[in-house]
N, C-alpha and C. Protein backbone atom coordinates (compact mmCIF):
# COMPACT_ATOMS: atom_id res chain seq x y z
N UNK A 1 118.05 88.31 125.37
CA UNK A 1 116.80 88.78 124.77
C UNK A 1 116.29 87.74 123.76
N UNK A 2 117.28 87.13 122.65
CA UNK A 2 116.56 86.36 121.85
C UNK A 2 116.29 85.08 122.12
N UNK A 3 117.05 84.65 123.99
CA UNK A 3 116.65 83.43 124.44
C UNK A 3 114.71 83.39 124.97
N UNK A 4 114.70 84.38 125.76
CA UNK A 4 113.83 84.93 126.47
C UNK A 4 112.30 84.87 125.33
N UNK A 5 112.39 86.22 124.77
CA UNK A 5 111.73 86.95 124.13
C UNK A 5 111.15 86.25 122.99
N UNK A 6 112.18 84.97 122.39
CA UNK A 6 112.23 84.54 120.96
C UNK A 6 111.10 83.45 121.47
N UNK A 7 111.32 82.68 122.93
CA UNK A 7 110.66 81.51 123.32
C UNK A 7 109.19 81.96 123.42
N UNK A 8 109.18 83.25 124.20
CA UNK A 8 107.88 83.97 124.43
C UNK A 8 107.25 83.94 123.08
N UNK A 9 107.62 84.77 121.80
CA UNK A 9 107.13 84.94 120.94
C UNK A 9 106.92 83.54 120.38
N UNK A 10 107.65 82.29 120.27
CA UNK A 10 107.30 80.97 120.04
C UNK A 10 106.40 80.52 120.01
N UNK A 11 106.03 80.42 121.69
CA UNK A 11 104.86 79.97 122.31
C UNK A 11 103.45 80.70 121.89
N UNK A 12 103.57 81.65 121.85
CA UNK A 12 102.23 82.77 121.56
C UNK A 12 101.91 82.25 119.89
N UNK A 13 102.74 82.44 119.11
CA UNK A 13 102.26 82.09 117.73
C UNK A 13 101.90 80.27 117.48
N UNK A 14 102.67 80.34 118.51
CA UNK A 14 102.29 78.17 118.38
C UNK A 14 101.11 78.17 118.60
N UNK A 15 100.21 78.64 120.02
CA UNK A 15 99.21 78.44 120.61
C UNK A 15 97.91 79.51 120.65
N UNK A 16 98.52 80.98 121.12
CA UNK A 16 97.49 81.64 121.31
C UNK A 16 97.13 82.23 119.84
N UNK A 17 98.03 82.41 119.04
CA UNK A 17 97.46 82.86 118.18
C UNK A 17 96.51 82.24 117.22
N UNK A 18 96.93 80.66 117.04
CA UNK A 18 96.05 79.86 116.30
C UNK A 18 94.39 79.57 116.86
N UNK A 19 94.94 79.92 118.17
CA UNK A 19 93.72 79.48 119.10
C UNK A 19 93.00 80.94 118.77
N UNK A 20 93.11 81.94 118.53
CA UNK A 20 92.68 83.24 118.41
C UNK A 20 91.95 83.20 117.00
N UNK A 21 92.66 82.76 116.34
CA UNK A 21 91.93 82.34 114.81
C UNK A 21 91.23 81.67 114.47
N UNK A 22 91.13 80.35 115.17
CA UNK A 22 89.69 79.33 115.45
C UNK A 22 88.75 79.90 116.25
N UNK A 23 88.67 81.20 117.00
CA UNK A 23 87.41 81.93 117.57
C UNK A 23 86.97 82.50 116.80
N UNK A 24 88.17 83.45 116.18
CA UNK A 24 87.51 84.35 114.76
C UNK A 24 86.52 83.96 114.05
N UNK A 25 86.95 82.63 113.75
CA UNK A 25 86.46 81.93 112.41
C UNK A 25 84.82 81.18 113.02
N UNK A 26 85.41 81.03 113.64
CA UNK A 26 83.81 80.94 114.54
C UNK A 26 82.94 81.76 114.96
């Protein structure tokens, strides 16, 4: 689970979320 899950959650806060916050802000 924390191989899996931890990478998933990784990736999402690396990318989609920042990328989610530069739309906001726009």
């Amino acid at each position: 689970i924390s191989t899996g899950g931890g990478a998933s959650m990784e990736l999402l806060e690396g990318k989609v979320l920042p990328g989610l916050a530069a739309l906001t802000e726009k």
